[in-house]
N, C-alpha and C. Protein backbone atom coordinates (compact mmCIF):
# COMPACT_ATOMS: atom_id res chain seq x y z
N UNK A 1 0.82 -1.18 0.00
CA UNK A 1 0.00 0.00 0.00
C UNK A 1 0.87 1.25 0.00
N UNK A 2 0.12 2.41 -0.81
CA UNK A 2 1.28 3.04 -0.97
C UNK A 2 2.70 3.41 -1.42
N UNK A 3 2.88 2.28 -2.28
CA UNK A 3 3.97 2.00 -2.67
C UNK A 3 3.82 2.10 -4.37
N UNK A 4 3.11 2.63 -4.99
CA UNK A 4 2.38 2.00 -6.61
C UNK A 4 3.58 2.58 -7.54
N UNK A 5 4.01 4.08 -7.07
CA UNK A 5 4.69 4.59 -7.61
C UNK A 5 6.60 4.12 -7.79
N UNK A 6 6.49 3.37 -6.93
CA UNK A 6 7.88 2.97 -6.64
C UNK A 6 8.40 2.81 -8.27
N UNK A 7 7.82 2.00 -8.91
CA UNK A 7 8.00 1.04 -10.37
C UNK A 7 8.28 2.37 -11.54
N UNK A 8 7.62 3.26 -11.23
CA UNK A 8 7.86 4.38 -12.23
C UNK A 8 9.17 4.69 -11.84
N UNK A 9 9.54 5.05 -11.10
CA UNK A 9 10.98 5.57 -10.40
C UNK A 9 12.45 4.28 -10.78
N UNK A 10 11.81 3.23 -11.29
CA UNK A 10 12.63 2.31 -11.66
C UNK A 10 12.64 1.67 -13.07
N UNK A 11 12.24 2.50 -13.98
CA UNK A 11 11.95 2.42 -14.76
C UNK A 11 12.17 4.11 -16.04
N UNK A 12 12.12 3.42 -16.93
CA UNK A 12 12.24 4.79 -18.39
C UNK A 12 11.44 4.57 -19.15
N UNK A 13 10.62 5.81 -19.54
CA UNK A 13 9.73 5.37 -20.89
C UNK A 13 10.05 6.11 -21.81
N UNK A 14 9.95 5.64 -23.03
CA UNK A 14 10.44 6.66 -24.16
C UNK A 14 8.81 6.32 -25.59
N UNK A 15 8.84 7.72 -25.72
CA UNK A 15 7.53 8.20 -26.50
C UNK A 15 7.82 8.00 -27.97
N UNK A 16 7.27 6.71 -28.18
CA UNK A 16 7.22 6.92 -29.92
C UNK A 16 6.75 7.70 -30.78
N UNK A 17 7.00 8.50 -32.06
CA UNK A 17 6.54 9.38 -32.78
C UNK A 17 4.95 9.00 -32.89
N UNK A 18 4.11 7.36 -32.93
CA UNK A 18 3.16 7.02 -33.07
C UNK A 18 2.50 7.38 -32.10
N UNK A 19 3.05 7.80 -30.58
CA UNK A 19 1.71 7.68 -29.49
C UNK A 19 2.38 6.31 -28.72
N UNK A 20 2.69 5.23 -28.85
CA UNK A 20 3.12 4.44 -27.61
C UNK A 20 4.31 4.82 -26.84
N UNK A 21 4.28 4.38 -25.84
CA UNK A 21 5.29 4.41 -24.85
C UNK A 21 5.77 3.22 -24.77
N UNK A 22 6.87 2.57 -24.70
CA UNK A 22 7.70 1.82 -24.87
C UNK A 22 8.55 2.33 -23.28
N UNK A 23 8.74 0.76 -22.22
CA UNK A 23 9.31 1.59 -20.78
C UNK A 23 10.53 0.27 -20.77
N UNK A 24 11.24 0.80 -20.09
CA UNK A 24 12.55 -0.54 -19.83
C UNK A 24 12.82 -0.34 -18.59
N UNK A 25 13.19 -1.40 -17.35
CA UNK A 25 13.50 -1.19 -16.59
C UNK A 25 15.11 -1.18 -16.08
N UNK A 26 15.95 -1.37 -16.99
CA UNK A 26 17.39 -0.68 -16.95
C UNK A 26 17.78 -0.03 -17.55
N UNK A 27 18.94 0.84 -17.38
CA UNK A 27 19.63 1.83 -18.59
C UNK A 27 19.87 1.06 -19.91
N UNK A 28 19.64 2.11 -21.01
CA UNK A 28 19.95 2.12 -22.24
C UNK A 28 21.04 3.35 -22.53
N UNK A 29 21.72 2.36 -23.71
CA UNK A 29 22.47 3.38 -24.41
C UNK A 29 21.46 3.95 -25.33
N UNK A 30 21.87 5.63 -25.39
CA UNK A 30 21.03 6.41 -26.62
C UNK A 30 21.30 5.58 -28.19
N UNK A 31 22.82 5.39 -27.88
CA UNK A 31 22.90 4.88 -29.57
C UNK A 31 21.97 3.51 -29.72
N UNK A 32 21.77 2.41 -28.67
CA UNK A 32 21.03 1.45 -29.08
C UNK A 32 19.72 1.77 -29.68
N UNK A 33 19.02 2.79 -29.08
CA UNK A 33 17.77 3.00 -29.44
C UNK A 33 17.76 3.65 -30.58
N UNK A 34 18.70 4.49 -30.77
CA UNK A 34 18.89 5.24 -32.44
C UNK A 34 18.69 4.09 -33.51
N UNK A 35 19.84 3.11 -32.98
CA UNK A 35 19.71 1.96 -33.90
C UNK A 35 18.59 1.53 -34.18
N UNK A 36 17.77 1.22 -33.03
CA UNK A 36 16.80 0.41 -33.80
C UNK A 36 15.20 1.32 -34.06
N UNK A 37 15.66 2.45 -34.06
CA UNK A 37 14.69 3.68 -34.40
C UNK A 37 15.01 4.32 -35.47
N UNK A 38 15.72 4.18 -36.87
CA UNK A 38 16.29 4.77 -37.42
C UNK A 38 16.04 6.15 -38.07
N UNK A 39 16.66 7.79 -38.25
CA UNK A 39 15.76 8.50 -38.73
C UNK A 39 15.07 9.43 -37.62
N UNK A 40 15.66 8.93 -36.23
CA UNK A 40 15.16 9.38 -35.31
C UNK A 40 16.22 9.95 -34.09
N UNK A 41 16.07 10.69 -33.25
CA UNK A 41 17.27 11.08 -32.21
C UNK A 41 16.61 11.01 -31.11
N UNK A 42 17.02 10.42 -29.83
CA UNK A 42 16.12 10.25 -28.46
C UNK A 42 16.66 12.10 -28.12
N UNK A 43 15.34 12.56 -27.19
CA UNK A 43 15.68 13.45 -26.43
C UNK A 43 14.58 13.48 -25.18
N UNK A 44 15.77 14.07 -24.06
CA UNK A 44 15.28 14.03 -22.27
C UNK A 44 14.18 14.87 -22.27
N UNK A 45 12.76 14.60 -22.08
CA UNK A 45 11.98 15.26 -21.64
C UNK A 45 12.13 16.31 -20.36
N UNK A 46 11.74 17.44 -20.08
CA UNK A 46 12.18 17.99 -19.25
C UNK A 46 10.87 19.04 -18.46
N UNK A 47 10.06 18.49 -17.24
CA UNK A 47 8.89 19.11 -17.19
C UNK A 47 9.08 20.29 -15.92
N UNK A 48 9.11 21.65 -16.21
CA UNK A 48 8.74 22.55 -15.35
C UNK A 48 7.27 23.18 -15.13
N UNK A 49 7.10 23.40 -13.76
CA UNK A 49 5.57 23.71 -13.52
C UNK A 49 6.23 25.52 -13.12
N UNK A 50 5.41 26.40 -13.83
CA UNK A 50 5.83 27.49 -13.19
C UNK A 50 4.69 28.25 -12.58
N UNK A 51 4.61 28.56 -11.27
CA UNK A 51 3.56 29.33 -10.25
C UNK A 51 3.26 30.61 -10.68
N UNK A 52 2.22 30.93 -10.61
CA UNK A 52 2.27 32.29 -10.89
C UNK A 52 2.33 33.65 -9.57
N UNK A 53 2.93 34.37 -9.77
CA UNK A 53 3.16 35.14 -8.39
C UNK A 53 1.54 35.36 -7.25
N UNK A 54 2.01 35.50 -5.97
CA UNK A 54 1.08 35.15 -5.21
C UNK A 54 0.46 36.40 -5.48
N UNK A 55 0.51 37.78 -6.09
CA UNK A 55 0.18 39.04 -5.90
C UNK A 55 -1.26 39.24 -7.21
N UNK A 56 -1.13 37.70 -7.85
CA UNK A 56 -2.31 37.86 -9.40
C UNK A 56 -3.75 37.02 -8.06
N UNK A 57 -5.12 37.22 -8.92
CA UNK A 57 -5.83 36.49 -8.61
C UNK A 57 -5.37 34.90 -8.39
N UNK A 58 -6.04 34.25 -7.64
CA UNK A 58 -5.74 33.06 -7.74
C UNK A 58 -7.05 31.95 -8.49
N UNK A 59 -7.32 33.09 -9.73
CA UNK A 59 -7.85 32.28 -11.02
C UNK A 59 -7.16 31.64 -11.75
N UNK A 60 -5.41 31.80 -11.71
CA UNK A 60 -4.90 31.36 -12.40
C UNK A 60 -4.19 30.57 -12.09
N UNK A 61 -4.04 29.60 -13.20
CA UNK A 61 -3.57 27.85 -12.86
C UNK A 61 -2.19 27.60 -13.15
N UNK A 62 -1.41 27.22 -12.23
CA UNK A 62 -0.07 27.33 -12.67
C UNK A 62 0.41 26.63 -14.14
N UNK A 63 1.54 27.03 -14.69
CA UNK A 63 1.90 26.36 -16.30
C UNK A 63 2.69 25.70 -16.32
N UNK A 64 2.78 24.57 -16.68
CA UNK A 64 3.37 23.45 -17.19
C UNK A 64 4.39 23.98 -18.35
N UNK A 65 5.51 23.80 -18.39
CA UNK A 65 6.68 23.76 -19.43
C UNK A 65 7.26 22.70 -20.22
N UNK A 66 7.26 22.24 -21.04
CA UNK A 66 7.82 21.05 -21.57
C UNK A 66 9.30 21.58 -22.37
N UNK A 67 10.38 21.06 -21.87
CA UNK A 67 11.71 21.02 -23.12
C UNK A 67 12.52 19.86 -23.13
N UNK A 68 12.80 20.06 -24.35
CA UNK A 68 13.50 18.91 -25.13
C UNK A 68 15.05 18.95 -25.11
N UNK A 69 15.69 18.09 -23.68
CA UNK A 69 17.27 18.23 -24.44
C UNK A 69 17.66 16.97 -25.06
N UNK A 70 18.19 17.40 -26.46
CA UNK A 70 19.12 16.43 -27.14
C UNK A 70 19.69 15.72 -26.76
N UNK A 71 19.98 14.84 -26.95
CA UNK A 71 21.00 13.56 -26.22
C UNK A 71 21.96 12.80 -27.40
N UNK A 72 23.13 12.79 -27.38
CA UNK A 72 24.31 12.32 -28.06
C UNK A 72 24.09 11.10 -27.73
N UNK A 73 24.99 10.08 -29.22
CA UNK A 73 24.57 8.55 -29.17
C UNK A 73 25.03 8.12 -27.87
N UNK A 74 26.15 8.62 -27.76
CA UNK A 74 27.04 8.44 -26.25
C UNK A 74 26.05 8.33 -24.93
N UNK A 75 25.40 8.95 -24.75
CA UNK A 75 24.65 9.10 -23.61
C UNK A 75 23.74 8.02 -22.97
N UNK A 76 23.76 7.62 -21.69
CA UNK A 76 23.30 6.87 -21.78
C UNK A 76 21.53 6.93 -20.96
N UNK A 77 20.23 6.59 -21.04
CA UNK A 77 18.86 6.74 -20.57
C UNK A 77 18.80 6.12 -19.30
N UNK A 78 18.36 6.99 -18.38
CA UNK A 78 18.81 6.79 -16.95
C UNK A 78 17.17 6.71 -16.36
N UNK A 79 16.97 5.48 -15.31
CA UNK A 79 15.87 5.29 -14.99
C UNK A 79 15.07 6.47 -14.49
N UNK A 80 14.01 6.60 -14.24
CA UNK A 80 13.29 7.54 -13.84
C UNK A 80 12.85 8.44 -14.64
N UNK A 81 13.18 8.71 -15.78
CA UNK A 81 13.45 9.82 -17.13
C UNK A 81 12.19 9.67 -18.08
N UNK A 82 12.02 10.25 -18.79
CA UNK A 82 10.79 9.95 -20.12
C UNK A 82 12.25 10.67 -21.06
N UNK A 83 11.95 9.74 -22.24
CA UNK A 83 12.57 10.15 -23.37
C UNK A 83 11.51 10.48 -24.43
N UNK A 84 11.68 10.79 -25.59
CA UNK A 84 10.89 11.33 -27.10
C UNK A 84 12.17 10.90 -28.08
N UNK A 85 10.75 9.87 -29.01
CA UNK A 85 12.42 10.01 -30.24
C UNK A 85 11.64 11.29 -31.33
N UNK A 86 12.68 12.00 -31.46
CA UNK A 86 12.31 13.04 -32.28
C UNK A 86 13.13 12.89 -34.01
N UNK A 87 12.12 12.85 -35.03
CA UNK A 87 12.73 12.80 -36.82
C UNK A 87 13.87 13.70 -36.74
N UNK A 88 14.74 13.17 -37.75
CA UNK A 88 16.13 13.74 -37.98
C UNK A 88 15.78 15.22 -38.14
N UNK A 89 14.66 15.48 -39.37
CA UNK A 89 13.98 16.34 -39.80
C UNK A 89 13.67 17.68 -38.56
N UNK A 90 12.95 17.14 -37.20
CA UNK A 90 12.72 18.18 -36.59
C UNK A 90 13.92 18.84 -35.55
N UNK A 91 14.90 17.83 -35.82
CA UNK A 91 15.99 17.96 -34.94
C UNK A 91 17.07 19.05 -36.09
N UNK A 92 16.90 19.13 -37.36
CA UNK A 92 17.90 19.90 -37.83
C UNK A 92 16.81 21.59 -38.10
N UNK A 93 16.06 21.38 -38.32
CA UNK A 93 15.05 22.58 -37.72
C UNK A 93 14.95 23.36 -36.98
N UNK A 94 15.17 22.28 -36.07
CA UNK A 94 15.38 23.26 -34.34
C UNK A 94 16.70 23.71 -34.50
N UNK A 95 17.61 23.10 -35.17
CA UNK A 95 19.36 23.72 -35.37
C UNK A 95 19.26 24.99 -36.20
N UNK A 96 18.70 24.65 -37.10
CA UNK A 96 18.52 25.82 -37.88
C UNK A 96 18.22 27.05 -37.28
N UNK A 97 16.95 26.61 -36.50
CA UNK A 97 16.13 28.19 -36.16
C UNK A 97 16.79 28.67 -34.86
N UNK A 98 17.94 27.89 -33.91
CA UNK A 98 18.85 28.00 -32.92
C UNK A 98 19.88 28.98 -33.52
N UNK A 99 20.46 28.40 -35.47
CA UNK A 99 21.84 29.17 -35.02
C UNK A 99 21.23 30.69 -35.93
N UNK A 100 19.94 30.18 -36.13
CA UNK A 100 19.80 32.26 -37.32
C UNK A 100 18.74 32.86 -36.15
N UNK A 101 18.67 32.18 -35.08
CA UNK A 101 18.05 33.18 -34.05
C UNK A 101 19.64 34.24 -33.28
N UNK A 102 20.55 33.16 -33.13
CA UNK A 102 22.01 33.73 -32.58
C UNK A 102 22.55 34.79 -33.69
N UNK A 103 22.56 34.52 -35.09
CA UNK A 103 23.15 34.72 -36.36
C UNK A 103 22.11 36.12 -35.82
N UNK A 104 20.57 36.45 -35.90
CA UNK A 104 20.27 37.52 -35.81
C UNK A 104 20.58 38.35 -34.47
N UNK A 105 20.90 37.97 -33.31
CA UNK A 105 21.23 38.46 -32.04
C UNK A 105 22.74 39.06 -32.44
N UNK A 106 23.09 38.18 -33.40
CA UNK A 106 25.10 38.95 -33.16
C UNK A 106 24.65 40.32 -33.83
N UNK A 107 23.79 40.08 -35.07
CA UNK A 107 23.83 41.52 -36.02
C UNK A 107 23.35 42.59 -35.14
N UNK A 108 22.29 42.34 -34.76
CA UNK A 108 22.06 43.31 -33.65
C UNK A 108 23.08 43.87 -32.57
N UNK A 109 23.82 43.68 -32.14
CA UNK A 109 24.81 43.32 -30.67
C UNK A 109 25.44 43.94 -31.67
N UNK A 110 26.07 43.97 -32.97
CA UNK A 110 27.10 44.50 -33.43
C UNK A 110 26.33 46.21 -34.26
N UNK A 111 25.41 46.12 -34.50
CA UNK A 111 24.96 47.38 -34.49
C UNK A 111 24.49 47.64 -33.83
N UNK A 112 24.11 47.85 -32.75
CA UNK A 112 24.22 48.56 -31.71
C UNK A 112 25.39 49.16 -30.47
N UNK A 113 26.48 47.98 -30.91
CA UNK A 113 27.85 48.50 -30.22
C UNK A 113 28.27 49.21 -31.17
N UNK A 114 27.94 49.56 -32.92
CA UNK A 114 28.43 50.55 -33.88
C UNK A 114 28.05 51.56 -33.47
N UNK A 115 26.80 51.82 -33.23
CA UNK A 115 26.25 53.32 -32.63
C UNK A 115 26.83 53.60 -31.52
N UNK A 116 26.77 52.76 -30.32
CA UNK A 116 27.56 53.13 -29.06
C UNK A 116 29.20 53.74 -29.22
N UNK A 117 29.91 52.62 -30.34
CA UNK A 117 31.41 52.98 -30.09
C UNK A 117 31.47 54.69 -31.24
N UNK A 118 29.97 55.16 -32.18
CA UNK A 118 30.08 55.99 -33.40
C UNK A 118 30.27 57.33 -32.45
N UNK A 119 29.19 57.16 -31.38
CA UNK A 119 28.66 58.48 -30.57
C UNK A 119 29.50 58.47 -29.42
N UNK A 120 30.74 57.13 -28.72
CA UNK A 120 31.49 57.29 -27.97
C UNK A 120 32.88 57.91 -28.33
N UNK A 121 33.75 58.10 -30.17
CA UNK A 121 34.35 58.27 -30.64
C UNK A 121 34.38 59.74 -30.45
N UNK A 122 32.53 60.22 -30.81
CA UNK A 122 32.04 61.76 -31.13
C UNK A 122 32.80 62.47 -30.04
N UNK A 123 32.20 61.55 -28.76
CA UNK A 123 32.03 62.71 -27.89
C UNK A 123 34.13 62.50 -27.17
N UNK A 124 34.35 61.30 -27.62
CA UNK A 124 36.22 61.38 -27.15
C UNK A 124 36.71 62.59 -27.91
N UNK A 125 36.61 63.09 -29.42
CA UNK A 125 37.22 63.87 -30.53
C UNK A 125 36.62 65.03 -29.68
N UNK A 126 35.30 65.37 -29.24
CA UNK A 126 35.29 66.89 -28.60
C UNK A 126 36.30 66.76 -27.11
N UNK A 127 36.31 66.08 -26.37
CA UNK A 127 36.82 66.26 -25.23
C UNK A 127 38.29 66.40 -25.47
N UNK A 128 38.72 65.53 -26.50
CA UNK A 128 40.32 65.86 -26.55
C UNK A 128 40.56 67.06 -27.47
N UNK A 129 39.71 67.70 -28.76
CA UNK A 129 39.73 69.40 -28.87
C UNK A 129 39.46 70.17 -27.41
N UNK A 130 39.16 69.96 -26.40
CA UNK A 130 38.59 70.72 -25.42
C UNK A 130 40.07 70.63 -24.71
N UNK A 131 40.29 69.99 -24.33
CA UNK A 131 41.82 69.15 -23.73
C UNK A 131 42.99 69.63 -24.38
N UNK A 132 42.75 69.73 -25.59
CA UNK A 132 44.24 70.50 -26.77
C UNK A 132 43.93 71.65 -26.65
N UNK A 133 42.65 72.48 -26.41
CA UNK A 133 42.90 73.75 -26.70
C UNK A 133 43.28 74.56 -25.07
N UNK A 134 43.04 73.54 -24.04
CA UNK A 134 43.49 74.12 -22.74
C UNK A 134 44.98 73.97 -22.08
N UNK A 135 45.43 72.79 -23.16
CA UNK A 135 47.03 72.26 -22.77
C UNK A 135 48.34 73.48 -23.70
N UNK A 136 47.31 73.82 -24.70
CA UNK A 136 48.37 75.20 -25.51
C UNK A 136 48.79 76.49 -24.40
N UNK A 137 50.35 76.86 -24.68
CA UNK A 137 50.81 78.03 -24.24
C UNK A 137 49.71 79.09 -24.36
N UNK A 138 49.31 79.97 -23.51
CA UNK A 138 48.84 81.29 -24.07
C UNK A 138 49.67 82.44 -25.17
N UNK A 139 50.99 82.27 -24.63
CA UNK A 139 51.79 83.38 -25.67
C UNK A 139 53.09 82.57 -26.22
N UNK A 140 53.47 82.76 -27.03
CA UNK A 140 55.08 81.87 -27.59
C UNK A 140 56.32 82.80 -27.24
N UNK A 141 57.08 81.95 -26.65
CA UNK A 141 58.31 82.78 -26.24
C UNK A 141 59.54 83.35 -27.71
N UNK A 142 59.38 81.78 -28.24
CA UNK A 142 60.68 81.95 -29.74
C UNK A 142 59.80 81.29 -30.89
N UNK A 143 60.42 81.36 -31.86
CA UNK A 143 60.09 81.02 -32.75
C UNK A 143 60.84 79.60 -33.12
N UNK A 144 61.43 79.30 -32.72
CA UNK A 144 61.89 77.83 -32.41
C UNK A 144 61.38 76.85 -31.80
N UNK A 145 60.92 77.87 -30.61
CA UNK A 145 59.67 76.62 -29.99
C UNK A 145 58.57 76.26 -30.19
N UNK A 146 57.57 77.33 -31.16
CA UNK A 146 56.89 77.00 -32.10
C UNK A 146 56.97 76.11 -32.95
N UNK A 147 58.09 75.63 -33.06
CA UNK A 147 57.84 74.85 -34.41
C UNK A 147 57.90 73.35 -33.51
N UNK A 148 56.98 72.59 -34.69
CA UNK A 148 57.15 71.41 -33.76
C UNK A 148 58.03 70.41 -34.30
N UNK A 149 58.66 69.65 -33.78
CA UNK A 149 59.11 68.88 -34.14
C UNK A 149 58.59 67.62 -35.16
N UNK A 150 58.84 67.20 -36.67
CA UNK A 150 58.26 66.12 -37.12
C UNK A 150 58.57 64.93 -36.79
N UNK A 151 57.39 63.82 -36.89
CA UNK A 151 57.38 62.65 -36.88
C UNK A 151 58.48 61.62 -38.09
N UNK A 152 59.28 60.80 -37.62
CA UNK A 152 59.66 59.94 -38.35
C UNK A 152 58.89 59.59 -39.85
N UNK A 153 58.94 59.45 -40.94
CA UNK A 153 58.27 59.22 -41.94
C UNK A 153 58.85 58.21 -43.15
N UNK A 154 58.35 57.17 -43.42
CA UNK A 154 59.33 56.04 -44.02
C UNK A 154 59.31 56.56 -45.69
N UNK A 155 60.74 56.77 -45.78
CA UNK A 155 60.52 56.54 -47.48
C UNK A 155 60.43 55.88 -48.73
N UNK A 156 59.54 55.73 -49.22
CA UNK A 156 59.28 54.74 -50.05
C UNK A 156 59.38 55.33 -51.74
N UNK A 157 60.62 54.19 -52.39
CA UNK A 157 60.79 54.80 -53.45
C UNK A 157 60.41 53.32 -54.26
N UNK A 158 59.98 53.73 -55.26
CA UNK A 158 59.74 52.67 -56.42
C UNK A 158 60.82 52.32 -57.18
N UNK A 159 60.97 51.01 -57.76
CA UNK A 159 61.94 50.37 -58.43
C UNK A 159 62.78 51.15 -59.22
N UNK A 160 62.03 51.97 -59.85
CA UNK A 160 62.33 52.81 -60.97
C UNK A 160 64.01 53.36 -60.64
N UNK A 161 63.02 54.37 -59.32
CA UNK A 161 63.80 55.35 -58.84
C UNK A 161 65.26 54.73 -57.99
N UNK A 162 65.08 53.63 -57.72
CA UNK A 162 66.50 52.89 -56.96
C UNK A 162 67.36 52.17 -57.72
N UNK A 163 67.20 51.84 -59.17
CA UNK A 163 67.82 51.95 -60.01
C UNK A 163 68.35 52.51 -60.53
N UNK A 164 67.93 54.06 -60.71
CA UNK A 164 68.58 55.43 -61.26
C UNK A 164 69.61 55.66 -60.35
């Protein structure tokens, strides 16, 4: 008595694309079941219930979450678990719409750090005119010290000319 549930807890079921459940009561390797599922990839069911804050009516019924993690052939199905074999098909889908959801997050992230670094450049070029025009002498003593000294400058002559 009391005990009914024990057997679920010792046990795995994994959800065929048809609607049956198929349960084993020891571990499986993922790749065995690939094998004999072909066309198909097991993945860990994963159920969150989320509450809704105590501050809403309490008309509302908390929500159930369902996600799907992938599982490598390597891996092995650990009692207690529900698996899903999911078509090759919906598994490269979900890849797809994973890496052009990221692919659209970088473009964004990178224009928007263009505007940040366009208008952080703006406002560095006024502060260092503001900065150069307060670091200048007021009056020049010589005319020697006026002049400034030039920068190193590499010379570059063409074939032509190093032949002559």
């Amino acid at each position: 008595m009391g005990n009914c549930q024990a057997i679920d807890n010792a046990s795995l079921a994994i959800q065929q694309p048809c609607g049956r459940v198929d349960k084993a009561y020891w571990p499986l390797p993922a790749s065995y079941v690939m094998k004999t599922n072909p066309g198909y990839h097991v993945a860990l069911l994963l159920t969150t219930t989320l509450y809704p804050p105590s501050t809403t009516t309490a008309d509302s019924a908390p929500l159930r979450v369902t996600r799907i993690k992938l599982l490598r052939p390597t891996d092995t199905l650990v009692l207690g678990h529900t698996y899903r074999l999911v078509s090759s098909q919906e598994v490269m889908k979900g890849v797809w719409a994973k890496k052009h959801a990221k692919m659209q997050k970088k473009k964004q992230s990178e224009a928007s750090s263009e505007v940040i670094n366009s208008s952080a450049e703006s406002t560095l070029k006024n502060k260092n005119k503001l900065v150069i025009k307060h670091d200048r002498p007021t009056k020049t003593s010589s005319k020697s010290s006026s002049v400034r000294p030039r920068g190193w400058h590499p010379s570059l002559h063409s074939i032509t000319e190093t032949a002559s």
